[in-house]
PDB file of N, CA and C in Angstrom:
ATOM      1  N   UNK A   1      -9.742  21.466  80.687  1.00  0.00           N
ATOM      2  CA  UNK A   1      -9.183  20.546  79.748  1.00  0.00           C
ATOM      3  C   UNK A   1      -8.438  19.451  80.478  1.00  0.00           C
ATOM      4  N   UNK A   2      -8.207  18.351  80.052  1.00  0.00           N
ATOM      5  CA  UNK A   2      -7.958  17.264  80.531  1.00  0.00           C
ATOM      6  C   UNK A   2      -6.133  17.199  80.379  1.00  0.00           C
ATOM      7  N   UNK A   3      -5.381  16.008  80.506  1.00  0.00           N
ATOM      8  CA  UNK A   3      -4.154  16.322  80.941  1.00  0.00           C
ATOM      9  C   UNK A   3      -3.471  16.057  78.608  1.00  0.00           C
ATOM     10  N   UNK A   4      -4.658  15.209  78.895  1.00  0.00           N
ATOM     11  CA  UNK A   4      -4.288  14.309  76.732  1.00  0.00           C
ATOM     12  C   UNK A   4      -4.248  15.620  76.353  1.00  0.00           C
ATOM     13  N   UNK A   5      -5.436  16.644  76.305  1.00  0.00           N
ATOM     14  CA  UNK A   5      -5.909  18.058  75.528  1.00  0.00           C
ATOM     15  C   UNK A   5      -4.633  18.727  75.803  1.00  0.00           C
ATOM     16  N   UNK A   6      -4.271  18.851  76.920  1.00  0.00           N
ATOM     17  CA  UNK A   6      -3.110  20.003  76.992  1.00  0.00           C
ATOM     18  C   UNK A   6      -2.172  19.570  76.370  1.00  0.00           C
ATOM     19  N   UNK A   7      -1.289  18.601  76.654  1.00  0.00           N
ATOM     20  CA  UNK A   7      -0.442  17.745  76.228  1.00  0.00           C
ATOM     21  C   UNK A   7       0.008  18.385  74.395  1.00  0.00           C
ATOM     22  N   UNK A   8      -1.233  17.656  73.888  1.00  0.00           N
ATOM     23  CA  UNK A   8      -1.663  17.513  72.496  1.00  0.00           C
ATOM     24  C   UNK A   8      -1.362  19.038  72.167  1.00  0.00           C
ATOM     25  N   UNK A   9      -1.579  20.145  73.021  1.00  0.00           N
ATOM     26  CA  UNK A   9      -2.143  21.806  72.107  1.00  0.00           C
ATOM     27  C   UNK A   9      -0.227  22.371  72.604  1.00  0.00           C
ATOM     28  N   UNK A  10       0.071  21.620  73.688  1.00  0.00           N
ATOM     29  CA  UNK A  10       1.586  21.955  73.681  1.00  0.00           C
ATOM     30  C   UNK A  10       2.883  21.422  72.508  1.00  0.00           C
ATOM     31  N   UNK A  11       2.160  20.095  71.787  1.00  0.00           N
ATOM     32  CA  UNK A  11       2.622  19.536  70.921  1.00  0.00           C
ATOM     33  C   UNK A  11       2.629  20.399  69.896  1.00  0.00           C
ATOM     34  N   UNK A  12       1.551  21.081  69.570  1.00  0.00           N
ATOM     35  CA  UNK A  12       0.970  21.592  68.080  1.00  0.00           C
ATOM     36  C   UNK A  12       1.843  22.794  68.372  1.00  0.00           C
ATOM     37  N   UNK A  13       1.947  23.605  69.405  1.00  0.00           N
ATOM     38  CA  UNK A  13       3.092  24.829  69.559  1.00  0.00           C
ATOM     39  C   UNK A  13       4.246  24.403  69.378  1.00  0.00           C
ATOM     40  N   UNK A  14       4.795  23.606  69.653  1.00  0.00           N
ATOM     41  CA  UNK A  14       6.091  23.303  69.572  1.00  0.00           C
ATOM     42  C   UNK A  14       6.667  23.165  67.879  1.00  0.00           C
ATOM     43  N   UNK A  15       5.832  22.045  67.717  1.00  0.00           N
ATOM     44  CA  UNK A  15       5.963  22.108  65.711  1.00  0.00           C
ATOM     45  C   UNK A  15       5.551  23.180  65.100  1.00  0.00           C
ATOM     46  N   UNK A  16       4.618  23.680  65.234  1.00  0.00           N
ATOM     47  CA  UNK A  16       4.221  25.139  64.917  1.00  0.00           C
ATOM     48  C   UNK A  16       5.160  26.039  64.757  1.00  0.00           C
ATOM     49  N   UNK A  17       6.268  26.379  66.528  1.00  0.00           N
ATOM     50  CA  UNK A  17       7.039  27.709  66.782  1.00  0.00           C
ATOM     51  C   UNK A  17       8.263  27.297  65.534  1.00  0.00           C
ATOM     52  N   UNK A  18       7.790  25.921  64.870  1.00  0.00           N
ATOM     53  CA  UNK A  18       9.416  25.907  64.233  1.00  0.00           C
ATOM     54  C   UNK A  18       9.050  25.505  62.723  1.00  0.00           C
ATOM     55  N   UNK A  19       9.663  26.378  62.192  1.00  0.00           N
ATOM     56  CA  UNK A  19       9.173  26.519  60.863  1.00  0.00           C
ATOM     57  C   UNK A  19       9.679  25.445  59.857  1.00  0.00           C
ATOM     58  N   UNK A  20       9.026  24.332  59.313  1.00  0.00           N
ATOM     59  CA  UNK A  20       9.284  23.190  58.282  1.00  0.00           C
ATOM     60  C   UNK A  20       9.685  24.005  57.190  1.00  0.00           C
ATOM     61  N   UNK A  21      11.131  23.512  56.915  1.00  0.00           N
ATOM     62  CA  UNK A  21      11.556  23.864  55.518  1.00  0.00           C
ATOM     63  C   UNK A  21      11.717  22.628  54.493  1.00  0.00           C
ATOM     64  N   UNK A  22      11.179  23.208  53.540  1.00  0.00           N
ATOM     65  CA  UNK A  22      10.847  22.051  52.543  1.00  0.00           C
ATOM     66  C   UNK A  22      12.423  21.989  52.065  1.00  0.00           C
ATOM     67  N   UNK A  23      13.149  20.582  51.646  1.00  0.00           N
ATOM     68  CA  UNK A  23      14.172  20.352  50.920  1.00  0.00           C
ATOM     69  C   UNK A  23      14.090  21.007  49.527  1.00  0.00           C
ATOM     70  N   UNK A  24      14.991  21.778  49.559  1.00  0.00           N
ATOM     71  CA  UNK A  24      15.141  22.585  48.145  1.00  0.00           C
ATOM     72  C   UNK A  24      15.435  21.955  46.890  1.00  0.00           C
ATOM     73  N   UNK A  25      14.894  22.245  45.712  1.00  0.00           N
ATOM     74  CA  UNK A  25      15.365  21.830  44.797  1.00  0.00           C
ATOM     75  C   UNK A  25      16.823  22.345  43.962  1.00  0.00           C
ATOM     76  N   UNK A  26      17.325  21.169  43.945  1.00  0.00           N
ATOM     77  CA  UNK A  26      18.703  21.956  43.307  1.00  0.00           C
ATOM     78  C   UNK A  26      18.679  22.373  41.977  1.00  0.00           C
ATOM     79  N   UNK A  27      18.948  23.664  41.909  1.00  0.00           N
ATOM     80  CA  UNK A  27      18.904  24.100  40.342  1.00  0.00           C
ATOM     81  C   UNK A  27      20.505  23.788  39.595  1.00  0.00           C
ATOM     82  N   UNK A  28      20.333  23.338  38.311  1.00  0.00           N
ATOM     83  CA  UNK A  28      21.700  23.338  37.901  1.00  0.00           C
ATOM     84  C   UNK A  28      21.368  24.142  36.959  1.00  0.00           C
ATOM     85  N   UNK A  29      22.631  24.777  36.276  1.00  0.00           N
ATOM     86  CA  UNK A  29      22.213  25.635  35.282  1.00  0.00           C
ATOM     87  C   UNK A  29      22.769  24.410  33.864  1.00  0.00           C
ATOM     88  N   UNK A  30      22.540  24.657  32.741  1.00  0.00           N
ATOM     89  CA  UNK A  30      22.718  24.086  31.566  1.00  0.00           C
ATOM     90  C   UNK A  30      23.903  25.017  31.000  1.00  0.00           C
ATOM     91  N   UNK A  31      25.211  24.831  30.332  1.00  0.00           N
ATOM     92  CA  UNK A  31      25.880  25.624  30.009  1.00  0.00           C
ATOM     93  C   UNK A  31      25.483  25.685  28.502  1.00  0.00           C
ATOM     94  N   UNK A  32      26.229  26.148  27.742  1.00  0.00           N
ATOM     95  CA  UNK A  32      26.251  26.271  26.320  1.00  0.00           C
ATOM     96  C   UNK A  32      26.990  25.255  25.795  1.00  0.00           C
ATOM     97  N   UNK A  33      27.702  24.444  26.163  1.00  0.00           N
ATOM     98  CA  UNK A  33      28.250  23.092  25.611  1.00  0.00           C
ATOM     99  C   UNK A  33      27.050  22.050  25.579  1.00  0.00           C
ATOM    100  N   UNK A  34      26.353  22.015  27.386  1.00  0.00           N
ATOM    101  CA  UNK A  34      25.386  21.141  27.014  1.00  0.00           C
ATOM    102  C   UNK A  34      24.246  21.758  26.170  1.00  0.00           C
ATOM    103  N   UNK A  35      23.955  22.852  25.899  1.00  0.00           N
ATOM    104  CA  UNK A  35      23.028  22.966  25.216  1.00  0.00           C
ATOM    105  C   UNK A  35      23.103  22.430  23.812  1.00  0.00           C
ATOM    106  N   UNK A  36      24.332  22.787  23.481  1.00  0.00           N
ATOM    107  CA  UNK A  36      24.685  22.231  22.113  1.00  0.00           C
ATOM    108  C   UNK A  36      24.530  20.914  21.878  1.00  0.00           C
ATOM    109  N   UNK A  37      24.808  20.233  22.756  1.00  0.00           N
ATOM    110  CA  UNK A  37      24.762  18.690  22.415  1.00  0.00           C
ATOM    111  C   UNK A  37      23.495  17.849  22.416  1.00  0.00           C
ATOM    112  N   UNK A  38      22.582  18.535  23.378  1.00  0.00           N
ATOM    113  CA  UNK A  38      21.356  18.787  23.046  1.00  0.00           C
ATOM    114  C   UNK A  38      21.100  18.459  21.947  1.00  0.00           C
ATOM    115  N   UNK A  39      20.902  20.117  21.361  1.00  0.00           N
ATOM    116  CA  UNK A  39      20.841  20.542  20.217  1.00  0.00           C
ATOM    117  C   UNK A  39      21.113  19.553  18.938  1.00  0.00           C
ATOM    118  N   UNK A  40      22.396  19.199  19.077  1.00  0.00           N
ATOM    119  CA  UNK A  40      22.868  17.959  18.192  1.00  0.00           C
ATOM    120  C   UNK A  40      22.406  16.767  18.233  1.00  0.00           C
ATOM    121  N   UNK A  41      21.602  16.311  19.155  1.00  0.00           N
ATOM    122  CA  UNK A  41      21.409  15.183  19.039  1.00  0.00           C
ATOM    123  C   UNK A  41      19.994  15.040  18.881  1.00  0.00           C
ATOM    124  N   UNK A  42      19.051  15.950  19.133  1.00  0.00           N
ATOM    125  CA  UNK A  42      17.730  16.032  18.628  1.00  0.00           C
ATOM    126  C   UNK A  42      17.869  16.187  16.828  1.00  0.00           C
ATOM    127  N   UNK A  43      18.886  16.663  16.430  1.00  0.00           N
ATOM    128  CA  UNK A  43      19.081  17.174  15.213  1.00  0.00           C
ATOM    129  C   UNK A  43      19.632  16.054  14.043  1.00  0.00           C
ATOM    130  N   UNK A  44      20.042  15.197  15.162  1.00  0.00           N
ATOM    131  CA  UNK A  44      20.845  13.708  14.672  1.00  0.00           C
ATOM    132  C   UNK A  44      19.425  13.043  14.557  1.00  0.00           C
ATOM    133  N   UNK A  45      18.682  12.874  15.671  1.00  0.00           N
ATOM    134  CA  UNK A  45      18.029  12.404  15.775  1.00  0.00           C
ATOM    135  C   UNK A  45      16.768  12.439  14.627  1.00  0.00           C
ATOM    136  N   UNK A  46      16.454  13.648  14.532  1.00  0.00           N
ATOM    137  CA  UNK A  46      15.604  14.044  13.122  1.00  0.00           C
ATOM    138  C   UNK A  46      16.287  13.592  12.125  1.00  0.00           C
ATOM    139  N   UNK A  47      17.541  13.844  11.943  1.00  0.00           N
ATOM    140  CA  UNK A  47      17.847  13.468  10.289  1.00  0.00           C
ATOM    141  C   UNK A  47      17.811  11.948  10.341  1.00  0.00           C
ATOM    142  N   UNK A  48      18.271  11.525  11.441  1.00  0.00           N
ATOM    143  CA  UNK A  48      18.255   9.334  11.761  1.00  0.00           C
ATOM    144  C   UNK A  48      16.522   9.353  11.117  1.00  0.00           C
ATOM    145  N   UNK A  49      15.386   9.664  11.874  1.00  0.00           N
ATOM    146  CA  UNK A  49      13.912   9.515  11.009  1.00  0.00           C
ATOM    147  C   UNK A  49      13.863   9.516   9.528  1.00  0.00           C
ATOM    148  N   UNK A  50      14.394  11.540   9.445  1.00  0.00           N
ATOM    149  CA  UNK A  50      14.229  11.420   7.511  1.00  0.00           C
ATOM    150  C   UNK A  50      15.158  10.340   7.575  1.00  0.00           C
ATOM    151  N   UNK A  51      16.029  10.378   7.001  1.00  0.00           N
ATOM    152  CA  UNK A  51      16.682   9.016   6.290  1.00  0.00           C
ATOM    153  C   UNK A  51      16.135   7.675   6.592  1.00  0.00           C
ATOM    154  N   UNK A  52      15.631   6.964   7.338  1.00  0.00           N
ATOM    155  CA  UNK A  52      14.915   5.716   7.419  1.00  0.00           C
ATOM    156  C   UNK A  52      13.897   5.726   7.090  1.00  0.00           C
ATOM    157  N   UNK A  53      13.570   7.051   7.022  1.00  0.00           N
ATOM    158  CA  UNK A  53      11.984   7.056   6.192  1.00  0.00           C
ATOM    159  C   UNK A  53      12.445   7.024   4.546  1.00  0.00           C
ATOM    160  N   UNK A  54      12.750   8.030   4.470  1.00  0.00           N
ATOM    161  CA  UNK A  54      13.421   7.859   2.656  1.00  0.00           C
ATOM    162  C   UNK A  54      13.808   6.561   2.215  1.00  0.00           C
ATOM    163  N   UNK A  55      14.550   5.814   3.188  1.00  0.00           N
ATOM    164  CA  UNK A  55      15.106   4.627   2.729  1.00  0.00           C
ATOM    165  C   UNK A  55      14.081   3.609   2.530  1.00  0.00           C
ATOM    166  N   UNK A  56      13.027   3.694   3.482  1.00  0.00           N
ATOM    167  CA  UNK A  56      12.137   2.838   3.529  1.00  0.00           C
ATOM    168  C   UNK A  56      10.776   2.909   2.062  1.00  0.00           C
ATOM    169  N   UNK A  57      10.994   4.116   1.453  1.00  0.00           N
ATOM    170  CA  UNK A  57      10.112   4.823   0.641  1.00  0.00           C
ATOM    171  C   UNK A  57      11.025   4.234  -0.785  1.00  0.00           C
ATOM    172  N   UNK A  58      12.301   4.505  -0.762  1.00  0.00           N
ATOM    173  CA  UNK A  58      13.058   3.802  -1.847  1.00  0.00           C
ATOM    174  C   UNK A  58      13.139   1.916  -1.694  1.00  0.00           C
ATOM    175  N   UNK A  59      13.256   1.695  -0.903  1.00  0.00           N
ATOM    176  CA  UNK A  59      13.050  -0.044  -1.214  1.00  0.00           C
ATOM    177  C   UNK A  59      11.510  -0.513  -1.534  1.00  0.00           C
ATOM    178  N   UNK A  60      10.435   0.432  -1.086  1.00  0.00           N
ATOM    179  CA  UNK A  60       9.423   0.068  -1.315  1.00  0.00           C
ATOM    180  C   UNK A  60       9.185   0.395  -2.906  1.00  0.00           C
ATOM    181  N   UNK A  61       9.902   1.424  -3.665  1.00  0.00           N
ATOM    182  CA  UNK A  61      10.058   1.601  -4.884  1.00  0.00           C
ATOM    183  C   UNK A  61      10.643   0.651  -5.677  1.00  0.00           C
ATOM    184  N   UNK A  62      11.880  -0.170  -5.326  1.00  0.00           N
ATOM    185  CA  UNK A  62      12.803  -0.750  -5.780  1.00  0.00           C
ATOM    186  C   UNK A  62      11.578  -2.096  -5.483  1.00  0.00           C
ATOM    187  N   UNK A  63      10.882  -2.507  -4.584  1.00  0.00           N
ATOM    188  CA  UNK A  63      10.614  -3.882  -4.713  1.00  0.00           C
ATOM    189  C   UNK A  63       8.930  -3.705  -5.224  1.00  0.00           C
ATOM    190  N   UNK A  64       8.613  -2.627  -6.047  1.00  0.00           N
ATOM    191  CA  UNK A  64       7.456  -2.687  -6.949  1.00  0.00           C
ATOM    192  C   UNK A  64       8.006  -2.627  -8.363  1.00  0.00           C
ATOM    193  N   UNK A  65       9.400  -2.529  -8.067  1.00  0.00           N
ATOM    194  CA  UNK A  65      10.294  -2.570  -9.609  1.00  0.00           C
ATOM    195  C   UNK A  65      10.275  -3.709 -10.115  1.00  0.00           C
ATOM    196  N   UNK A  66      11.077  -4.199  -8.666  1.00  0.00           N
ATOM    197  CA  UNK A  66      11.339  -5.656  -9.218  1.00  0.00           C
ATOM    198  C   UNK A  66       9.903  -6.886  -9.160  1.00  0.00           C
ATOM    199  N   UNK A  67       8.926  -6.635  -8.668  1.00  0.00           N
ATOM    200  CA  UNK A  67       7.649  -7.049  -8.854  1.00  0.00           C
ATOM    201  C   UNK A  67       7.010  -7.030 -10.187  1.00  0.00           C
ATOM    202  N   UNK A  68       7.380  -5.955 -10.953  1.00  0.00           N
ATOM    203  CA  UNK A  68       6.523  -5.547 -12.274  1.00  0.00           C
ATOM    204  C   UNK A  68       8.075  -6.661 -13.272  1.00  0.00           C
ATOM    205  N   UNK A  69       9.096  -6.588 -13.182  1.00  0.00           N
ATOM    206  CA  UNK A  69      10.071  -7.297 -13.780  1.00  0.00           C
ATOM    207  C   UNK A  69       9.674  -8.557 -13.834  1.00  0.00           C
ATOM    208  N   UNK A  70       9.843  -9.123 -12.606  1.00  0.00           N
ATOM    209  CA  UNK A  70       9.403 -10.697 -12.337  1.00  0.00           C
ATOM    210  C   UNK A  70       8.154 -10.868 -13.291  1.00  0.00           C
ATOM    211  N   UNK A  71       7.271 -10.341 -13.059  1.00  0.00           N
ATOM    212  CA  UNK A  71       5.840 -10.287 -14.093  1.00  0.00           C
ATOM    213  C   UNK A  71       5.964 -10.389 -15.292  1.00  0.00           C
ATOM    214  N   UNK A  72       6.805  -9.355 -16.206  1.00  0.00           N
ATOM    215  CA  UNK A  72       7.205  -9.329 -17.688  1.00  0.00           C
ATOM    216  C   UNK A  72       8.379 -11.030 -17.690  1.00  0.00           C
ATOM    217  N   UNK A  73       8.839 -11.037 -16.593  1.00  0.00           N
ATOM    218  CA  UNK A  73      10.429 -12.289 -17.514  1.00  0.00           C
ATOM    219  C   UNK A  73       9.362 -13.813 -17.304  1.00  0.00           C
ATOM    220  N   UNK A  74       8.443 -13.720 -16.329  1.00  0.00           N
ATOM    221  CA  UNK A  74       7.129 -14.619 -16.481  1.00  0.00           C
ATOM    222  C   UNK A  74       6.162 -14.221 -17.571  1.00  0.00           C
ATOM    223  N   UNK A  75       5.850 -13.299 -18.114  1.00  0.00           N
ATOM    224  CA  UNK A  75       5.129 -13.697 -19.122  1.00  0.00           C
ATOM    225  C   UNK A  75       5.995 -14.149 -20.408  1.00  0.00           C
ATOM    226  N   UNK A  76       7.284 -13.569 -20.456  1.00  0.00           N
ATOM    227  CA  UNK A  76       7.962 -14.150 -21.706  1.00  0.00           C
ATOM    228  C   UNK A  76       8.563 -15.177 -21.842  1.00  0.00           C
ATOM    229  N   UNK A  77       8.710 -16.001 -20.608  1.00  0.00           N
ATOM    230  CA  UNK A  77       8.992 -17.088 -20.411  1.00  0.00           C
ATOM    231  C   UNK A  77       7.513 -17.749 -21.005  1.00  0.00           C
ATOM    232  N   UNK A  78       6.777 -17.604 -20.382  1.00  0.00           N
ATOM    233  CA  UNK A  78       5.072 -18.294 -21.270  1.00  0.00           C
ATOM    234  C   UNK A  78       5.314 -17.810 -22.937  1.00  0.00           C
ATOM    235  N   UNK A  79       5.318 -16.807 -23.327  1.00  0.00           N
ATOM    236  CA  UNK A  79       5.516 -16.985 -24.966  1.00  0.00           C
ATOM    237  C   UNK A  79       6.669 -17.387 -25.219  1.00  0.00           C
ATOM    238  N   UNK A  80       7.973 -17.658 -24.719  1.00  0.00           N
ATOM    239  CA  UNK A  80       8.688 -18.531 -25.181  1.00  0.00           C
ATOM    240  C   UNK A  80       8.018 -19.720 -25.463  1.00  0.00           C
ATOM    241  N   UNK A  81       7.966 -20.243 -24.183  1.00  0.00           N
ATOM    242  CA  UNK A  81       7.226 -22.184 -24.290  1.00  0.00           C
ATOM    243  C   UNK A  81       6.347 -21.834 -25.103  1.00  0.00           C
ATOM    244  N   UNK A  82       5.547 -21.365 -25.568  1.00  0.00           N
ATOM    245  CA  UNK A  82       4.444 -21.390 -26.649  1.00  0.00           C
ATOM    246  C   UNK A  82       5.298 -21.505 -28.181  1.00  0.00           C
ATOM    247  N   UNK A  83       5.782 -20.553 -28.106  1.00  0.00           N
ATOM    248  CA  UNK A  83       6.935 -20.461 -29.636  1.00  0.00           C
ATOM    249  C   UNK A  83       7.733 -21.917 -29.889  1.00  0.00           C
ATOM    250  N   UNK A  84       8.398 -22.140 -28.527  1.00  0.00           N
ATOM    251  CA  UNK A  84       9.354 -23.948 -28.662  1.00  0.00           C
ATOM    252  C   UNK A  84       7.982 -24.783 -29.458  1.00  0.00           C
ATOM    253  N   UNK A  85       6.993 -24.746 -28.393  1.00  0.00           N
ATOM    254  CA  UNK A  85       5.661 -25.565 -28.493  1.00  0.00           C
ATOM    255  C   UNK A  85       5.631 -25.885 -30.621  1.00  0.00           C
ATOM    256  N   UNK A  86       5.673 -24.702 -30.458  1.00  0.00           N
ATOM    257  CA  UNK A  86       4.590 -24.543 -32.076  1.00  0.00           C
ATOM    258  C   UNK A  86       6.082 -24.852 -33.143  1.00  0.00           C
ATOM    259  N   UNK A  87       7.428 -24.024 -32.195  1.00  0.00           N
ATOM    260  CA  UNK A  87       8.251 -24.721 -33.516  1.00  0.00           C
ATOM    261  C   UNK A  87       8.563 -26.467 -34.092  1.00  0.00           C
ATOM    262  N   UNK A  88       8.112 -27.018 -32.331  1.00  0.00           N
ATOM    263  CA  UNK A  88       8.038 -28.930 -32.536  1.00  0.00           C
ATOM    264  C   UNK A  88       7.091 -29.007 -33.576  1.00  0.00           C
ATOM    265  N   UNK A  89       5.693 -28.716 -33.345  1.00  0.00           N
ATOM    266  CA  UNK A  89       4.851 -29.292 -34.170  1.00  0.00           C
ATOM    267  C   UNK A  89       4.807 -28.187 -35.618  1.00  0.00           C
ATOM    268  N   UNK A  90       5.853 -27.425 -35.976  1.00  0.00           N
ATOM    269  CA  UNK A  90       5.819 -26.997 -37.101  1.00  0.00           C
ATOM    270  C   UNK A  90       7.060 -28.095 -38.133  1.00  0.00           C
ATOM    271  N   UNK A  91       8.039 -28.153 -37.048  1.00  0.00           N
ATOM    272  CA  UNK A  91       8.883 -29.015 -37.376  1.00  0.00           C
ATOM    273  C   UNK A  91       9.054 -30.837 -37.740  1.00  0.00           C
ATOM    274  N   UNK A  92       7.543 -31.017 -37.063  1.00  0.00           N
ATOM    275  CA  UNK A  92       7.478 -32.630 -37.476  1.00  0.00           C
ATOM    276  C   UNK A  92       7.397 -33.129 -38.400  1.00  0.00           C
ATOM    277  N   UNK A  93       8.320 -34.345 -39.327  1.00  0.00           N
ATOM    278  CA  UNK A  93       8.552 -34.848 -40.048  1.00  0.00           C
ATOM    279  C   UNK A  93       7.448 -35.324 -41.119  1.00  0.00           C
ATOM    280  N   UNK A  94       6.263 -35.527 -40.737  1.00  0.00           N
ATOM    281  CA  UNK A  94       5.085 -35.641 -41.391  1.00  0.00           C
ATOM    282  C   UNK A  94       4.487 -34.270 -42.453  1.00  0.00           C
ATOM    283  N   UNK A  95       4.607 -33.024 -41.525  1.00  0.00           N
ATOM    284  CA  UNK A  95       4.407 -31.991 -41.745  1.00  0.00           C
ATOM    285  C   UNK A  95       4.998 -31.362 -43.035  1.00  0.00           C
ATOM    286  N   UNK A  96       6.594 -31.470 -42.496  1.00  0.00           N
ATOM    287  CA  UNK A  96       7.570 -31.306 -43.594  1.00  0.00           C
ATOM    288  C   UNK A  96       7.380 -31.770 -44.769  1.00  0.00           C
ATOM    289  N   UNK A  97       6.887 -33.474 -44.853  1.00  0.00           N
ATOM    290  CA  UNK A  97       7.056 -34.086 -46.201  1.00  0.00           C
ATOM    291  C   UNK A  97       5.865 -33.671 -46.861  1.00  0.00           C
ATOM    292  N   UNK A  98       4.976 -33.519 -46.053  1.00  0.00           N
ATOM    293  CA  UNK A  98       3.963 -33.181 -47.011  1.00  0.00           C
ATOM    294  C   UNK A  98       3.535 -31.920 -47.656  1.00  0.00           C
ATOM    295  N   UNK A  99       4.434 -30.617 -47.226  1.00  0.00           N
ATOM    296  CA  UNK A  99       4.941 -29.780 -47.981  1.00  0.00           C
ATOM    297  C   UNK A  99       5.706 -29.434 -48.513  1.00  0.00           C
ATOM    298  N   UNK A 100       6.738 -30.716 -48.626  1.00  0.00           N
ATOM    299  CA  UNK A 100       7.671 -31.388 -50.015  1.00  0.00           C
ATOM    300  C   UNK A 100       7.160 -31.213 -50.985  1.00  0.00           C
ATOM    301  N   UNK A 101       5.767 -32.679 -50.787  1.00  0.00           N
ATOM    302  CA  UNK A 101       4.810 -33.170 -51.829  1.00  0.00           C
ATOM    303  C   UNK A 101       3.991 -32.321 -52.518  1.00  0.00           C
ATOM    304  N   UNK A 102       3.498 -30.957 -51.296  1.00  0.00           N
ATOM    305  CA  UNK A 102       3.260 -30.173 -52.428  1.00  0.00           C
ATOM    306  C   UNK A 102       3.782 -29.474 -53.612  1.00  0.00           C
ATOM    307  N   UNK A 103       5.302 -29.520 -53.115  1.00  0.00           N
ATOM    308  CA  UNK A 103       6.290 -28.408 -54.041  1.00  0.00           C
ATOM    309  C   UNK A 103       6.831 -29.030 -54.771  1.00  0.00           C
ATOM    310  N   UNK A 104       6.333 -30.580 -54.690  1.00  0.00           N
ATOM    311  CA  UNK A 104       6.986 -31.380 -56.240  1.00  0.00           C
ATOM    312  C   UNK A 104       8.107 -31.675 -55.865  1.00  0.00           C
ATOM    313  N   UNK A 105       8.263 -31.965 -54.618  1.00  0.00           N
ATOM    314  CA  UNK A 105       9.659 -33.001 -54.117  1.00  0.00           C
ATOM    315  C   UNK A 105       9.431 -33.851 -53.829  1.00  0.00           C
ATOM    316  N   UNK A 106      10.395 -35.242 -54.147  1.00  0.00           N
ATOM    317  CA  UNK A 106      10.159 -36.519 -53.687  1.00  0.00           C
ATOM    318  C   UNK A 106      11.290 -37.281 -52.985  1.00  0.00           C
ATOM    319  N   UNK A 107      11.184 -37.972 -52.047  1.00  0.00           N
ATOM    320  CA  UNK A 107      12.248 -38.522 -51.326  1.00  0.00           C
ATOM    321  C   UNK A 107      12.734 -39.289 -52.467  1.00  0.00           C
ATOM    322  N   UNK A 108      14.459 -39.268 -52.232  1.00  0.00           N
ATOM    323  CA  UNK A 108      15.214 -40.351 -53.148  1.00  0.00           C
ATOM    324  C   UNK A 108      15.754 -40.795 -52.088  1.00  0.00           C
ATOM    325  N   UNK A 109      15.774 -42.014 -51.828  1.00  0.00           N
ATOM    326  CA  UNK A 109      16.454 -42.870 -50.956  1.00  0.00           C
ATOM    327  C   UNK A 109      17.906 -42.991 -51.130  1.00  0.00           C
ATOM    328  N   UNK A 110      18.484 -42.877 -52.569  1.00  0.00           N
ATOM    329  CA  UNK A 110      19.766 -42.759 -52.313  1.00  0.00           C
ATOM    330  C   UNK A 110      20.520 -41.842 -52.193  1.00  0.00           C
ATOM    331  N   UNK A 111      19.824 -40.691 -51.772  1.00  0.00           N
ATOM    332  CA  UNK A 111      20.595 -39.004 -51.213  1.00  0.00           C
ATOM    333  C   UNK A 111      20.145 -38.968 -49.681  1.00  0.00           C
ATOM    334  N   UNK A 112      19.845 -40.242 -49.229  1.00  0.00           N
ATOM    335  CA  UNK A 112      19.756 -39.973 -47.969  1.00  0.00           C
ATOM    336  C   UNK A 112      20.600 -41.124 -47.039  1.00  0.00           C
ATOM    337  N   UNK A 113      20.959 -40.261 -45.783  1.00  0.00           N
ATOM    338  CA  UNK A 113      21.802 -41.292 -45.549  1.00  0.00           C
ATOM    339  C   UNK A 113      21.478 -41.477 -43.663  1.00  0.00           C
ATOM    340  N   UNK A 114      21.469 -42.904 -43.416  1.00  0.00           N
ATOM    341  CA  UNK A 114      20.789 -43.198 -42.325  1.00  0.00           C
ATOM    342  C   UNK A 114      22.097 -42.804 -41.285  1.00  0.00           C
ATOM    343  N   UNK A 115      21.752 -42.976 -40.065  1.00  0.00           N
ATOM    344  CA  UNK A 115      22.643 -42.675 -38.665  1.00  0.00           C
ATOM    345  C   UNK A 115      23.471 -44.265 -38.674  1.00  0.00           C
ATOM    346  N   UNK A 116      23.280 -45.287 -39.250  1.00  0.00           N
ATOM    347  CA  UNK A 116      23.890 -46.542 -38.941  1.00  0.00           C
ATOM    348  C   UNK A 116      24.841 -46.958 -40.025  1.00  0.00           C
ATOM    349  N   UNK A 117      24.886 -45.835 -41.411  1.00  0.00           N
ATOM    350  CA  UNK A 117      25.778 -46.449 -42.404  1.00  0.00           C
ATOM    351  C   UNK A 117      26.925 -45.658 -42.239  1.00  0.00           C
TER     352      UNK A 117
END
């Protein structure tokens, strides 16, 4: 063997005769305080979900409420204006007199009295 070969197989004994210890892992233990808090806060944590879910399930209720509302105070707003509509042209002065004329009434000019006297 050459002087590199020996060299090299005296190397590999040397690291070899000495045993690599791996860095240990440190164990900690968890006491019963931290477990609890743990505990509590996964537990916080679940009830934080339900409740934002519920909440989110009730506004989505509340704004199909107020969706179907808006709908009804818009349609009665449309039969209002229809009702104003029909009370003008039930109310026009033409209309009126001539179901005076049927009932055998006649204007007297001197039971009436203008806006300028």
């Amino acid at each position: 063997m050459s002087n590199l070969a020996m060299e090299r197989e005296k190397q590999t004994e040397q690291t070899s005769s000495v045993p690599k210890q791996a860095p240990r892992a440190q164990t900690t233990k968890v006491t019963r305080f931290e477990k609890l808090l743990y505990g509590m806060f996964i537990a916080f944590l679940l009830y934080a979900c339900i409740t934002l879910i519920g909440n989110k399930a009730d506004l989505y209720k509340v704004n199909a409420d107020f969706s179907k509302l808006q709908r009804s105070i818009e349609e009665q707003k449309k039969i209002n204006d229809d009702l104003k509509a029909e009370v003008e042209q039930l109310s026009r002065y033409d209309r009126i007199a001539k179901k005076a004329k049927e009932m055998g009434l006649e204007v007297n000019e001197d039971n009436v009295k203008g806006l300028n006297q």
